[in-house]
Protein backbone atom coordinates (compact mmCIF):
# COMPACT_ATOMS: atom_id res chain seq x y z
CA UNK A 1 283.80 79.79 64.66
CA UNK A 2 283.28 82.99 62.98
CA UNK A 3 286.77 84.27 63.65
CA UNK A 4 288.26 81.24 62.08
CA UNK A 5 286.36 81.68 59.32
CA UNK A 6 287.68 85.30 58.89
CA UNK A 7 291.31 84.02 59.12
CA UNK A 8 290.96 81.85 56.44
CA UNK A 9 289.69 84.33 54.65
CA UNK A 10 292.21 86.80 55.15
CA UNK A 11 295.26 84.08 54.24
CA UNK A 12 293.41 83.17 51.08
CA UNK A 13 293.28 86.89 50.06
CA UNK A 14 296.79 87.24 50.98
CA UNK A 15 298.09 84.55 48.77
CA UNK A 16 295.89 85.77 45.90
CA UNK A 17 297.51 89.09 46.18
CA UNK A 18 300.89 87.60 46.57
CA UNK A 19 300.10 85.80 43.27
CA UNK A 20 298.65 89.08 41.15
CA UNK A 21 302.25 90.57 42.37
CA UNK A 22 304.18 87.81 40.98
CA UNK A 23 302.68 87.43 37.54
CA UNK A 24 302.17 91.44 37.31
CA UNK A 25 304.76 94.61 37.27
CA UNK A 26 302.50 96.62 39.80
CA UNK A 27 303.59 98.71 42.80
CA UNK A 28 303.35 97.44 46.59
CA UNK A 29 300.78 100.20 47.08
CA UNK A 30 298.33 98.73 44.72
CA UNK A 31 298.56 94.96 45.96
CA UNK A 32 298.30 96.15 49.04
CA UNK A 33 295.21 97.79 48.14
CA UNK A 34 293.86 94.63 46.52
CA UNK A 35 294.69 92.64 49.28
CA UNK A 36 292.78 94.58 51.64
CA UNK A 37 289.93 95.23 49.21
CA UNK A 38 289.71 91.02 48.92
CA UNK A 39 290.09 90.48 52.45
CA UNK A 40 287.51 92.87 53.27
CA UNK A 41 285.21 91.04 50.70
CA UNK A 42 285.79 87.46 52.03
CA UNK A 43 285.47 88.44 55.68
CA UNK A 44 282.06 90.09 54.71
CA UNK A 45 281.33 87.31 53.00
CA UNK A 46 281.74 85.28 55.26
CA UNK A 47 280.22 87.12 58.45
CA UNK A 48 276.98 87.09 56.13
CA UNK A 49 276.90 83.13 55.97
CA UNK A 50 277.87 83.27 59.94
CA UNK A 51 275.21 85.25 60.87
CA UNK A 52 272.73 83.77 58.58
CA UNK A 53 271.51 86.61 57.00
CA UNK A 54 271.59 87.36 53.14
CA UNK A 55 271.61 91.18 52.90
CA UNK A 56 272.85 91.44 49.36
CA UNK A 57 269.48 89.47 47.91
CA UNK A 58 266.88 91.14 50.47
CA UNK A 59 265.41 93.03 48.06
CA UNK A 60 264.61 90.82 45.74
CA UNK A 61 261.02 89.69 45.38
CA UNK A 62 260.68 85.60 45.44
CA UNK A 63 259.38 84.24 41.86
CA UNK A 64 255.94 83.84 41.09
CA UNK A 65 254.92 80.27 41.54
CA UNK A 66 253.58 78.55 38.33
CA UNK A 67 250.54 77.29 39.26
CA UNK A 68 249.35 80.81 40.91
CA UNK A 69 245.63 81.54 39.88
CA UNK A 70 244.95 84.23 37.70
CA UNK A 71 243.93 87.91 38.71
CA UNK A 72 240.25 88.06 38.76
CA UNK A 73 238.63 89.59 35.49
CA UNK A 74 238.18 93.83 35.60
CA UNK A 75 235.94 96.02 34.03
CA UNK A 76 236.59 95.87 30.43
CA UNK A 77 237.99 99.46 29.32
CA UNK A 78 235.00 99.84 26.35
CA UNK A 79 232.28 99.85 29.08
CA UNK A 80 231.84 101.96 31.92
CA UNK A 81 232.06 100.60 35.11
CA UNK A 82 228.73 99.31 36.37
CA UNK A 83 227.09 99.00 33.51
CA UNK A 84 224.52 97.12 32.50
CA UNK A 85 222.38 96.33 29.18
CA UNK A 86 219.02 97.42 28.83
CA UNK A 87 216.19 96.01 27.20
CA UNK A 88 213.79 97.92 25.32
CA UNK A 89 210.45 97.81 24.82
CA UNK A 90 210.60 95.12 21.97
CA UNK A 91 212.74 93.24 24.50
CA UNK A 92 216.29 93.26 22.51
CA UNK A 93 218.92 95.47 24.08
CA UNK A 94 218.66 99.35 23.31
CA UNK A 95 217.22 102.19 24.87
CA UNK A 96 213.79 102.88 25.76
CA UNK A 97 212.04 102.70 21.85
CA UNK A 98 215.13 101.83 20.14
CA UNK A 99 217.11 98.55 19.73
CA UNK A 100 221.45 98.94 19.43
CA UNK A 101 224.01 96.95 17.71
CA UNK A 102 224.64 94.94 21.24
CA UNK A 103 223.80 91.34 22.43
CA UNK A 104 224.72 91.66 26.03
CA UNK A 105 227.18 89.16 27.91
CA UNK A 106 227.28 85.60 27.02
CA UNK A 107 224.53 83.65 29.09
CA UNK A 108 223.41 86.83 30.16
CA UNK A 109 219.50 86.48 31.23
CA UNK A 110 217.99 90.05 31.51
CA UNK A 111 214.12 90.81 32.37
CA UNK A 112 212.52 93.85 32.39
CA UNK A 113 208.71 95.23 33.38
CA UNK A 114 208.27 98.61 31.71
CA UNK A 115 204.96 100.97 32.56
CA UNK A 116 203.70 104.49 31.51
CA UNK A 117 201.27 106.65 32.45
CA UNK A 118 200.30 109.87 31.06
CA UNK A 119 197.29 111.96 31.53
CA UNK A 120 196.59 115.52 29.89
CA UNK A 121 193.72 117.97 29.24
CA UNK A 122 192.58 119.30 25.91
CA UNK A 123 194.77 117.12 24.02
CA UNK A 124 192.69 116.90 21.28
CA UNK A 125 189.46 119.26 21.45
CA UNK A 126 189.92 122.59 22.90
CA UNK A 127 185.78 124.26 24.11
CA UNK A 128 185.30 126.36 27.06
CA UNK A 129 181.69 124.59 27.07
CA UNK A 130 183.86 121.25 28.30
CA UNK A 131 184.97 120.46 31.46
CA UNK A 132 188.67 121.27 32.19
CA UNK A 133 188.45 123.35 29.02
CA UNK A 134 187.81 120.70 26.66
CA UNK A 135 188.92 116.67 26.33
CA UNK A 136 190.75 114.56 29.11
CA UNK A 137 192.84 111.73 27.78
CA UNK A 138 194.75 109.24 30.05
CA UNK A 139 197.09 106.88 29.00
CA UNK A 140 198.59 103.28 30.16
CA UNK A 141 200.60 100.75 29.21
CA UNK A 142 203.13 98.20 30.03
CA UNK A 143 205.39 95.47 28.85
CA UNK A 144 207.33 92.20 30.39
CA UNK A 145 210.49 91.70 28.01
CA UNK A 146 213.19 89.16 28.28
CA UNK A 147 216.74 88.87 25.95
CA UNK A 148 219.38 85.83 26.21
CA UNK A 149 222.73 85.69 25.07
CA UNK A 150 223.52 82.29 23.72
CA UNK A 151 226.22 83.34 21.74
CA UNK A 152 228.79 86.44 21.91
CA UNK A 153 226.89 87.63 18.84
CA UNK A 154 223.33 86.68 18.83
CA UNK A 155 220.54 87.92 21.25
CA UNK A 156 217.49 85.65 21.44
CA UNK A 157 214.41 88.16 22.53
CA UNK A 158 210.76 89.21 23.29
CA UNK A 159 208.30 90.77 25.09
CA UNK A 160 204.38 90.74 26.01
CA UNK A 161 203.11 94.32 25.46
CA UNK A 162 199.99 95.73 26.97
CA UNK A 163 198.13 99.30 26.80
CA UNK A 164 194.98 101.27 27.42
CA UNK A 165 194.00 104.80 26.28
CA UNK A 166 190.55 106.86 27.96
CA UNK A 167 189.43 109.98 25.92
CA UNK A 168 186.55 111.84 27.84
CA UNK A 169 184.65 114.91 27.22
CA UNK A 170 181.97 116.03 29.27
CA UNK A 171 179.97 119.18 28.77
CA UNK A 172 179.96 121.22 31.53
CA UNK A 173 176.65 121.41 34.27
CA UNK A 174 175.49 117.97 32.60
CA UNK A 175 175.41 114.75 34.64
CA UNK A 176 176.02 111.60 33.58
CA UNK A 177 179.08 112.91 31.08
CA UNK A 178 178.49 113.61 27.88
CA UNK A 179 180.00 113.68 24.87
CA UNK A 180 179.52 115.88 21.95
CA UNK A 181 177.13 115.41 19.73
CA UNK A 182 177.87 113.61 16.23
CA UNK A 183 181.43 112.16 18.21
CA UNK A 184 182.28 109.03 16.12
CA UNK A 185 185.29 107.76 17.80
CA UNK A 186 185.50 105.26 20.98
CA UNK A 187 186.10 106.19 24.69
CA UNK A 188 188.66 103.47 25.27
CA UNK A 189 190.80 102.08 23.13
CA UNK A 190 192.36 98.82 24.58
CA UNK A 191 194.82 96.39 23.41
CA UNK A 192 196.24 93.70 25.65
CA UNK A 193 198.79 90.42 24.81
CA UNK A 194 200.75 91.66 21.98
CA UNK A 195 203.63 88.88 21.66
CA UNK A 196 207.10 89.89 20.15
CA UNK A 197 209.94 87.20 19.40
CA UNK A 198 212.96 87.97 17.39
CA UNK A 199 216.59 87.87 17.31
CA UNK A 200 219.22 89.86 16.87
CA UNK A 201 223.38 89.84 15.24
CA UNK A 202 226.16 92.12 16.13
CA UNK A 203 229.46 92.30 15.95
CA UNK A 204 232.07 94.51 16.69
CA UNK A 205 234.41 96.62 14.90
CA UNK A 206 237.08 98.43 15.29
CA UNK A 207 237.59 102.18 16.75
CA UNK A 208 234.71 101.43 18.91
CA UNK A 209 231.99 100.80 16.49
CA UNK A 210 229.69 97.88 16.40
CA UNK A 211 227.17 96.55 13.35
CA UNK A 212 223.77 94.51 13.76
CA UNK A 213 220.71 93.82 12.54
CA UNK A 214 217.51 92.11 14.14
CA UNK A 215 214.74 90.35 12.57
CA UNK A 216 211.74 89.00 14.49
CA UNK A 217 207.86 88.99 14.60
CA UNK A 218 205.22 90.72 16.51
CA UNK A 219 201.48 88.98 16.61
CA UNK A 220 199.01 91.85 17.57
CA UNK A 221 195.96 91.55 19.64
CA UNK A 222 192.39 92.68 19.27
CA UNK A 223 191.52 96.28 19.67
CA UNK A 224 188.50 95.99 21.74
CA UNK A 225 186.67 99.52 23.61
C-alpha cells in the first residue's frame, strides 16, 4: 500500500512540473529539479502518514488544557523565605520591645509566651561589708500575647504581662540577712495580670516601605511586695 501511495505521488509531481514548464520559459534542468524536489516531498509525505508517525510536529509541546489548576502560591519576593511574624511583648507584631508597621497574613492566629530572667550583683549598692560585695538583684517576668489578622490591614492584639524583681543585701557574718540600716525601699517588688488590648493599621507603600499606627489600652495591676 505504501508503494502505491508513492506512485501517485510521483505522477502528481510530474504533471505539476509538466504544468510550471508549460506556463513558464524555464530550462529542462530546472523542472527537472522541481520535479524531483516535489516528488521527493510527496513521497515523504506520504511515507510519514504510512508509517504513522508525525516527525515534523514532534517537538511541539501539546496545549495547556483550560481548566488546568493553577501553580501553587510561592514565597512572595518582599519576604524572606521562612519567615514568620513576631509578636512583641505588647502582643502586636514587632520585635522584642518594639511594635512595626505590619499586620501579619490575613487570618493569621499567632501566640507567643515570652520569659526573662536576669540576676546580677552590686547592681545598685557597691560595700565590701555585703555579701558578694554589695546588693543581689534577680529579675523575672513573662508574658502570653496573641495578634489576629482580620483584615490585610488591621491587627487585632494583646497580651497578659507578668513580673517579679528581689533586691537583697545581707551584711556579711550576720544570720538571718540583713539589710542596712535606715533602707527604705521593698525587697520584692511584684506585679502580676497586667492586660493589654489594642489594634493596629498598616499599609504598604511603595519601594518597600510600609506606614502604621496602633492604638490600644493597657490596665495595670497592683504593685504588691
Amino acid at each position: 500500500m505504501s508503494c502505491c501511495v508513492l506512485v501517485l505521488g510521483s505522477e502528481r509531481a510530474d504533471r505539476a512540473a509538466s504544468g510550471l514548464r508549460s506556463a513558464s520559459p524555464t530550462d529542462d534542468s530546472a523542472s527537472g529539479g522541481t520535479s524531483r524536489a516535489t516528488c521527493r516531498g510527496a513521497s515523504g509525505r506520504a511515507r510519514g502518514h504510512a508509517d504513522g508517525s508525525t516527525s515534523g510536529h514532534s517537538n511541539v509541546a501539546p496545549p495547556a488544557l483550560a481548566g488546568a489548576p493553577p501553580a501553587p502560591e510561592g514565597e512572595t519576593d518582599d519576604r524572606p523565605r521562612g519567615f514568620a511574624p513576631q509578636n512583641s511583648l505588647a502582643g502586636s507584631v514587632g520585635l522584642l520591645r518594639m511594635g512595626s508597621a505590619e499586620v501579619g497574613r490575613l487570618w493569621q492566629l499567632r501566640l507567643g509566651l515570652h520569659g526573662e530572667y536576669f540576676n546580677t550583683n552590686r547592681m545598685l549598692i557597691e560595700d565590701s561589708s555585703m555579701t558578694n560585695g554589695g546588693d543581689t538583684n534577680t529579675r523575672l517576668q513573662g508574658a502570653l500575647t496573641f495578634g489576629l489578622t482580620p483584615l490585610e490591614f488591621m491587627e487585632i492584639f494583646g497580651a497578659v504581662l507578668g513580673s517579679g524583681n528581689r533586691n537583697t543585701r545581707c551584711q556579711v557574718g550576720v544570720t538571718p540577712c540583713t539589710r542596712e540600716a535606715g533602707w527604705s525601699d521593698p525587697e520584692v517588688i511584684k506585679a502580676f495580670g497586667d492586660l493589654i488590648l489594642g489594634t493596629k493599621l498598616a499599609y504598604a507603600l511603595p519601594s518597600g516601605l510600609s506606614i502604621g499606627g496602633e492604638l490600644g489600652f493597657r490596665l495595670m495591676s497592683s504593685v504588691g511586695g
